[in-house]
Protein backbone atom coordinates (compact mmCIF):
# COMPACT_ATOMS: atom_id res chain seq x y z
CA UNK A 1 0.00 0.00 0.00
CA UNK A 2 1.57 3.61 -1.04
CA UNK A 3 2.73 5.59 2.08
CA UNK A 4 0.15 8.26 1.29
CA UNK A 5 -2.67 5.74 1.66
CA UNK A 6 -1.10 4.23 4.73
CA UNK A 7 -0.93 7.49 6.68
CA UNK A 8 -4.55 8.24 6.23
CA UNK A 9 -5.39 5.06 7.21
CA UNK A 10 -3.21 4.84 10.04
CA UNK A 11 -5.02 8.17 11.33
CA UNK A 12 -1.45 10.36 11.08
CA UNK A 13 -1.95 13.31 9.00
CA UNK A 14 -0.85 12.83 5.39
CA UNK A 15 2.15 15.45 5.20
CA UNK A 16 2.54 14.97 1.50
CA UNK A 17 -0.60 17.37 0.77
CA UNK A 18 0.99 20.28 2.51
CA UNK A 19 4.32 19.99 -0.01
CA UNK A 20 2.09 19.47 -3.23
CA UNK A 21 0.00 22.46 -2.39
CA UNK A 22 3.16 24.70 -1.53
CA UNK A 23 4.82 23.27 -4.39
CA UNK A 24 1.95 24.40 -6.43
CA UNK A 25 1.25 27.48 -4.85
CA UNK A 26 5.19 28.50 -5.85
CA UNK A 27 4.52 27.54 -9.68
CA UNK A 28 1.72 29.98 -9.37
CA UNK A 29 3.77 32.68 -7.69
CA UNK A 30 6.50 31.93 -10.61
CA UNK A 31 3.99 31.82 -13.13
CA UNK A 32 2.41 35.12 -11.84
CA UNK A 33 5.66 36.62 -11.26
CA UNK A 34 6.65 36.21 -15.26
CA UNK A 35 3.66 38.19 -16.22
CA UNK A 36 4.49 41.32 -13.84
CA UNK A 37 7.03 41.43 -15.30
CA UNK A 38 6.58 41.69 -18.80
CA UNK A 39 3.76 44.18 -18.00
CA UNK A 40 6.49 45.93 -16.31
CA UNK A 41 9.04 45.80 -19.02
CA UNK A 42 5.91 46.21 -21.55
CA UNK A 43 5.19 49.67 -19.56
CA UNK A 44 8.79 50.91 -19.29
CA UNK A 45 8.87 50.82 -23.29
CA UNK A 46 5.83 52.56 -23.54
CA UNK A 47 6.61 55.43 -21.05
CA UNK A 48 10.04 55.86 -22.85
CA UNK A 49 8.72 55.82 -26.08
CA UNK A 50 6.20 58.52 -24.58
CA UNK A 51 9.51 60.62 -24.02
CA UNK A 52 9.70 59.83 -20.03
CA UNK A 53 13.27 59.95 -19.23
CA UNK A 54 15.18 57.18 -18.03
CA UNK A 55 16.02 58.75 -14.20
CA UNK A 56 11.93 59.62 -14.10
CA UNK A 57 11.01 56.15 -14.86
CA UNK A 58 12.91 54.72 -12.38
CA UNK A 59 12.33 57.26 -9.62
CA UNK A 60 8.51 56.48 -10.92
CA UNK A 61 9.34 52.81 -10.18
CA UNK A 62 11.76 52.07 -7.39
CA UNK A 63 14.14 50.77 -10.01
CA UNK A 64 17.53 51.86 -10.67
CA UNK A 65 18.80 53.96 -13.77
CA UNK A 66 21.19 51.23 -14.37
CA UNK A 67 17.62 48.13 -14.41
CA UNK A 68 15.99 50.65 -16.29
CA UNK A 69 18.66 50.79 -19.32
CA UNK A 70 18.93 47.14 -19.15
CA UNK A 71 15.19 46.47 -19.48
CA UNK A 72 15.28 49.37 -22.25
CA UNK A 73 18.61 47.42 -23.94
CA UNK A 74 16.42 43.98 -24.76
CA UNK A 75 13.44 44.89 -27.59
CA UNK A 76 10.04 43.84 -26.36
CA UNK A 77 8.70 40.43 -26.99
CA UNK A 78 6.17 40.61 -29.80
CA UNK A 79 3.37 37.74 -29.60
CA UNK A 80 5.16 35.61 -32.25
CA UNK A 81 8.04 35.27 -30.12
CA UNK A 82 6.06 33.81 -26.87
């Protein structure tokens, strides 16, 4: 009998639920984390492109001048290349 089965029928508490929901809670955190950011890079192209300089948009966003001309350095994904 798998040890998951065992522990529930033994009356212990089956631990292995708490690591598969973590686990899945951190691909959704991951997952969730991806998409900030390319709405983040997405809207730093879009403010520069507006004319915002650099030093604004990262005062505007807690980022530093240096992140900013990094994220700025790497063209925008277009839908073709996700």
């Amino acid at each position: 009998m798998p040890a998951k089965h065992a522990a529930a029928d033994s009356g212990l508490p089956d631990r292995t639920a708490g690591l598969e929901s973590a686990a899945a809670a951190v691909t959704a955190a991951q997952q969730a984390l991806n998409t900030a950011r390319r709405h983040l890079t997405a809207a730093i192209w879009e403010t520069r492109r507006a004319g915002e300089p650099v030093r604004r948009i990262a005062e505007r966003t807690g980022l530093d001048v240096m992140t900013i001309r990094n994220i700025l350095a790497v063209p925008p994904a277009t839908a073709t290349d996700r």
